[in-house]
C-alpha atoms as a PDB file:
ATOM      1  CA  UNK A   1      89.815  85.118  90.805  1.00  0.00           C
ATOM      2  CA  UNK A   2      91.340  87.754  88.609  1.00  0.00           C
ATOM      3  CA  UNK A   3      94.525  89.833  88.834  1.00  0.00           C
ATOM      4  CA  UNK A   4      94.073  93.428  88.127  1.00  0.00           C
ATOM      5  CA  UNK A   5      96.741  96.003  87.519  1.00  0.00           C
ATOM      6  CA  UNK A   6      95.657  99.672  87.234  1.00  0.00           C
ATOM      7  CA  UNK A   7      97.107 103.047  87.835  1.00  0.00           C
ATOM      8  CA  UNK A   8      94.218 105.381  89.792  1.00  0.00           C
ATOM      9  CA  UNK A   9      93.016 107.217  86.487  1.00  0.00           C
ATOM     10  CA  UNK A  10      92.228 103.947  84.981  1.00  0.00           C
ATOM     11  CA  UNK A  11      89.947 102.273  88.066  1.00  0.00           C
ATOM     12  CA  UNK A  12      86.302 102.362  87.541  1.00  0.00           C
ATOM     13  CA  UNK A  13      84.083 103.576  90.562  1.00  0.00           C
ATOM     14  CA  UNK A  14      82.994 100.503  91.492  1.00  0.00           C
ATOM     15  CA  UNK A  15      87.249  99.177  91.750  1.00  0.00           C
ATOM     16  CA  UNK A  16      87.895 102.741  93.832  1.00  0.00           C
ATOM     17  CA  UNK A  17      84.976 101.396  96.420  1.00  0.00           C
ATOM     18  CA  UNK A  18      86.182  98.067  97.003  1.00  0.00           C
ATOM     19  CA  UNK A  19      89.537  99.212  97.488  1.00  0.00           C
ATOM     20  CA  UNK A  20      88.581 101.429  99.913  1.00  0.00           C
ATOM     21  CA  UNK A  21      86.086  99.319 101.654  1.00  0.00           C
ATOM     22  CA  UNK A  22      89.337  96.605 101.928  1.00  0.00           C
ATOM     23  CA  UNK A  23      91.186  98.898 103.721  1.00  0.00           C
ATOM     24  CA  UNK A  24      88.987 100.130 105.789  1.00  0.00           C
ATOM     25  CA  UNK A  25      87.944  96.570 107.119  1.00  0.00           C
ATOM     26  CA  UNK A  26      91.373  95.160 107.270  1.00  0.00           C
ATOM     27  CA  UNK A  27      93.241  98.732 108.671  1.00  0.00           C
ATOM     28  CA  UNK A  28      90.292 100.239 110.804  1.00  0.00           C
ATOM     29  CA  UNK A  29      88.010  97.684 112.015  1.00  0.00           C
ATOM     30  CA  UNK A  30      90.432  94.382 111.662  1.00  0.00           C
ATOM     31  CA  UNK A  31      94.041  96.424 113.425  1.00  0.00           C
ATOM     32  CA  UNK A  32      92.228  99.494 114.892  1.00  0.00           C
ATOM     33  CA  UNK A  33      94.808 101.803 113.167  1.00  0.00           C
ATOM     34  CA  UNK A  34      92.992 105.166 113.088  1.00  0.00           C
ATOM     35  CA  UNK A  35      95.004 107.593 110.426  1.00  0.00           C
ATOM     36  CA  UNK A  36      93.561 109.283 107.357  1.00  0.00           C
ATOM     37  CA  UNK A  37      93.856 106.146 104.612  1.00  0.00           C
ATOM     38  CA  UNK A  38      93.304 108.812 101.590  1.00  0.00           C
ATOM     39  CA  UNK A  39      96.939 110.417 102.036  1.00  0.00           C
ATOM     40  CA  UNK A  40      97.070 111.453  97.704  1.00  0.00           C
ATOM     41  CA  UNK A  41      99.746 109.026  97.304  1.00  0.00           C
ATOM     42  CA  UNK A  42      96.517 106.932  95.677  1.00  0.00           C
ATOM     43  CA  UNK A  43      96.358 109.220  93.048  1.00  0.00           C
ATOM     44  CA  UNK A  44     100.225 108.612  91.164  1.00  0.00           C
ATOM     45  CA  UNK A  45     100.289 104.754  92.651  1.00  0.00           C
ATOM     46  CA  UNK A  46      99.540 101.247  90.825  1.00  0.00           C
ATOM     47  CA  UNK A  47      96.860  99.453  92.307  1.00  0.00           C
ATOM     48  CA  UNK A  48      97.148  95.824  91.724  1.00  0.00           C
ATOM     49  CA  UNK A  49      94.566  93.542  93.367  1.00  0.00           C
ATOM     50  CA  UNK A  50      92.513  90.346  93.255  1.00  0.00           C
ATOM     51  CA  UNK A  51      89.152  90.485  92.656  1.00  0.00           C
ATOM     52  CA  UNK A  52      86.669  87.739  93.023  1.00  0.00           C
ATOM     53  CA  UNK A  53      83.050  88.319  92.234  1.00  0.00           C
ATOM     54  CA  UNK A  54      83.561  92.089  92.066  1.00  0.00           C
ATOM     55  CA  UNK A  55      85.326  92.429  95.537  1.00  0.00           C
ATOM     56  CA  UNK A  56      88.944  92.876  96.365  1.00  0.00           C
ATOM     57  CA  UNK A  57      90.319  90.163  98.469  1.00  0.00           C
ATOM     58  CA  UNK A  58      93.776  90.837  98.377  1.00  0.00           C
ATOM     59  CA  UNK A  59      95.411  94.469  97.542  1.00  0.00           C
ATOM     60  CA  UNK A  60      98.312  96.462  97.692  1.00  0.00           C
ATOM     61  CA  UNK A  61      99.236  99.700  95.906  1.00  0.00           C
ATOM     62  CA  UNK A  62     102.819 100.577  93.948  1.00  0.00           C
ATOM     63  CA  UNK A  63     104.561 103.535  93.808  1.00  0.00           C
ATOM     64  CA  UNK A  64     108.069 104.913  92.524  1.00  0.00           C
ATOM     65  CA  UNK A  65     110.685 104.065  95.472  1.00  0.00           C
ATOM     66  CA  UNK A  66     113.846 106.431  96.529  1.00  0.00           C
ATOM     67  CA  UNK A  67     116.365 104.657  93.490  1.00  0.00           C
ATOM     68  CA  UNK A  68     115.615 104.423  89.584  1.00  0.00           C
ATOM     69  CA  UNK A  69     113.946 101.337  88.926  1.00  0.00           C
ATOM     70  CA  UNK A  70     112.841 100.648  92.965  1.00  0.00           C
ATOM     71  CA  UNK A  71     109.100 100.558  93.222  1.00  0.00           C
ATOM     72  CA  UNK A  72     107.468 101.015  97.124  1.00  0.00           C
ATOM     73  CA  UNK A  73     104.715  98.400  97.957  1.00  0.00           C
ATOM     74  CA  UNK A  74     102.246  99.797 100.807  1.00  0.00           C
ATOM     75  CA  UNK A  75      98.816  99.196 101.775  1.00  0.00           C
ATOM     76  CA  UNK A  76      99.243  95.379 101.511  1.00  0.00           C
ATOM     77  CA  UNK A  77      96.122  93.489 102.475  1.00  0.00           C
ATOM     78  CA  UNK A  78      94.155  90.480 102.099  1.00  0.00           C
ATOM     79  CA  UNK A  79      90.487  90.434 103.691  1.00  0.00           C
ATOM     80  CA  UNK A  80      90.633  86.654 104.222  1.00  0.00           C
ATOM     81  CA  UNK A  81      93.759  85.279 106.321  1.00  0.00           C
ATOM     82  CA  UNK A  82      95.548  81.720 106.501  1.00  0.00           C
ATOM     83  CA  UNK A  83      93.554  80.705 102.252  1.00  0.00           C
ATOM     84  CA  UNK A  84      97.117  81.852 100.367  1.00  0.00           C
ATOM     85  CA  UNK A  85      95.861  85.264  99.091  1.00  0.00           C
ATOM     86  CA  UNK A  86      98.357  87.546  99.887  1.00  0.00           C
ATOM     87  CA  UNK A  87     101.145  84.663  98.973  1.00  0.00           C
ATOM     88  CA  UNK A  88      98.744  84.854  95.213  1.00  0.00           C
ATOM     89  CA  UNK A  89      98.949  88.310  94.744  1.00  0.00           C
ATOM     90  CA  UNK A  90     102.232  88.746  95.574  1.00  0.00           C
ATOM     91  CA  UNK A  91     103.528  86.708  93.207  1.00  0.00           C
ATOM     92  CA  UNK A  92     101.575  88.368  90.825  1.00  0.00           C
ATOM     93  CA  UNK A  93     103.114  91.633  92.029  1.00  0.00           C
ATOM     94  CA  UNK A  94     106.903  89.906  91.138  1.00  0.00           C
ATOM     95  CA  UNK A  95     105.320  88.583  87.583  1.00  0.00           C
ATOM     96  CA  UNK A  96     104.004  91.878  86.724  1.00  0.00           C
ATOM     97  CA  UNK A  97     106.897  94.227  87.912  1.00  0.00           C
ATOM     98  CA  UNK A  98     109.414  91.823  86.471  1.00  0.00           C
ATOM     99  CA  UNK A  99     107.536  92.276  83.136  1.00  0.00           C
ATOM    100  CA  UNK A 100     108.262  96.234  83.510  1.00  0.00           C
ATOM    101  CA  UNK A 101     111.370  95.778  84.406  1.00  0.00           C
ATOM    102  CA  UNK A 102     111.606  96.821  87.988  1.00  0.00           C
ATOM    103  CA  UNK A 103     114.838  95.574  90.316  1.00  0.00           C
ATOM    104  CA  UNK A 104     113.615  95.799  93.294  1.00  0.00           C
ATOM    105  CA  UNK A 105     110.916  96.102  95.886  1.00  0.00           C
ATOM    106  CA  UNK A 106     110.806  97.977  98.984  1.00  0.00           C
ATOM    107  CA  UNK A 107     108.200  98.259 101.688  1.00  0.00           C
ATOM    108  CA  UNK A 108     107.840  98.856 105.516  1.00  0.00           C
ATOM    109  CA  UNK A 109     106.622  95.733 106.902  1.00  0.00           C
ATOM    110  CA  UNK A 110     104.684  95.517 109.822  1.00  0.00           C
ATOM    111  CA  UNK A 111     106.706  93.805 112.380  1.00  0.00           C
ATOM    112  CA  UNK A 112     104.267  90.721 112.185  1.00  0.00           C
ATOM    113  CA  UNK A 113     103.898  90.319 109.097  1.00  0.00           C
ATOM    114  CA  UNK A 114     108.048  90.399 108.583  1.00  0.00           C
ATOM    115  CA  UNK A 115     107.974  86.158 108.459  1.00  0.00           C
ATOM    116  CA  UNK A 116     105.290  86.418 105.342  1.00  0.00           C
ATOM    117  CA  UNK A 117     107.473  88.387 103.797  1.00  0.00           C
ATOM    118  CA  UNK A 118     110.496  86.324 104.580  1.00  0.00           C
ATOM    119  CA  UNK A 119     108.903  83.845 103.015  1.00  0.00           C
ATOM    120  CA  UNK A 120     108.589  85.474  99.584  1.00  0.00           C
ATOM    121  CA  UNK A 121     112.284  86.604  99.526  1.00  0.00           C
ATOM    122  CA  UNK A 122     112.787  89.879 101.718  1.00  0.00           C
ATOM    123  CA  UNK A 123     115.325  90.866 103.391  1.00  0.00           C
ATOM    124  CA  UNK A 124     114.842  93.380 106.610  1.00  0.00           C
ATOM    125  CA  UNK A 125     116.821  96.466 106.425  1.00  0.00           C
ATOM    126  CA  UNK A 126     117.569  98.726 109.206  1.00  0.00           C
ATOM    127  CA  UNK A 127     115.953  99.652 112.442  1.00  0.00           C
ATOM    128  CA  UNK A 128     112.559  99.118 113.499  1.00  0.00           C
ATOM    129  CA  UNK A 129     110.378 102.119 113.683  1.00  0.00           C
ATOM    130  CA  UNK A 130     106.535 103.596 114.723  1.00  0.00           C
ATOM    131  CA  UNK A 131     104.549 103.942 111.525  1.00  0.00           C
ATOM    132  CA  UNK A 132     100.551 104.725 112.207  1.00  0.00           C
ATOM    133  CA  UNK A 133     101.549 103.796 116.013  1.00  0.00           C
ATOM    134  CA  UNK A 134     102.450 100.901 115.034  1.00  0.00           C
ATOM    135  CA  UNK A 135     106.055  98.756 114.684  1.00  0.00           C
ATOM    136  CA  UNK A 136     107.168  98.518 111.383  1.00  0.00           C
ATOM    137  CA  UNK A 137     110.528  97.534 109.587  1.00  0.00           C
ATOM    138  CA  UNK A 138     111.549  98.597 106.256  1.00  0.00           C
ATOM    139  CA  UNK A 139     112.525  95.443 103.666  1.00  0.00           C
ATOM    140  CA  UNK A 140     113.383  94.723 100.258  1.00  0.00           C
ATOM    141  CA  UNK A 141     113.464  92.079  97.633  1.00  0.00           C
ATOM    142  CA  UNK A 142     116.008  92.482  94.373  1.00  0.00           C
ATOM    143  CA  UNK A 143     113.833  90.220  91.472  1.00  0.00           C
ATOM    144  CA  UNK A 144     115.240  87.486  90.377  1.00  0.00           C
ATOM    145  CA  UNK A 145     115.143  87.342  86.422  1.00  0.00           C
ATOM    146  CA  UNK A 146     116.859  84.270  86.235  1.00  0.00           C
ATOM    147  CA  UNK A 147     114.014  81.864  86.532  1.00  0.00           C
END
């Protein structure tokens, strides 16, 4: 199983597809959330993933949060639930983030998925509120360079 980290420009067709074909089974057919998945914020995010025999299994894409040195996470997936993917690629995310000097992470958590995210060192942040009709709450994780 293999890490990737690309921005958009630099993902071959074949990447692009299995992205998209992970979303669309985990958002569409898995949670029956019916929005418009291409929204353009593809083209200027990260796209980190792992791949296993040339499909994405876990994936999540990056872009620049609200403060300097925030980045957003969105998108998070893994096709495969309960096998430690998303805990995987995560940490991955931290590793490779740390590495360019990023201080913290922010997403909007779906509100049951806010334990997994717990978990990994999140804290929830505000009010809960209706994202793609469904409840989500925003949280964020400072990285720890002192390990």
């Amino acid at each position: 199983m293999n890490f990737i980290a690309k921005n958009f420009n630099k993902l071959t067709n074949c990447e692009v597809y299995e992205i998209l074909k992970a979303r669309a089974k985990v958002f569409m057919f898995e949670q029956k959330i019916w929005y418009l998945d291409m929204d353009n914020v593809d083209y200027t995010a990260d796209h980190l993933f792992l791949e296993e025999n040339g499909e994405v299994v876990a994936y999540l894409r990056a872009f620049k949060g609200e403060k300097e040195s925030e980045i957003h996470i969105g998108r998070v997936l893994s096709v495969e639930h309960n096998k430690g993917l998303g805990t995987k690629l995560m940490n991955n995310t931290f590793d490779y983030f740390m590495k360019n000097k990023v201080k913290s992470i922010v997403l909007n958590s779906q509100t049951t998925a806010v334990r997994f995210y717990e978990k990994l060192g999140f804290k929830t942040v505000g009010d809960k509120f209706i994202e793609a009709g469904i409840p989500h709450i925003r949280m964020e994780k400072a990285l720890d360079y002192e390990k």
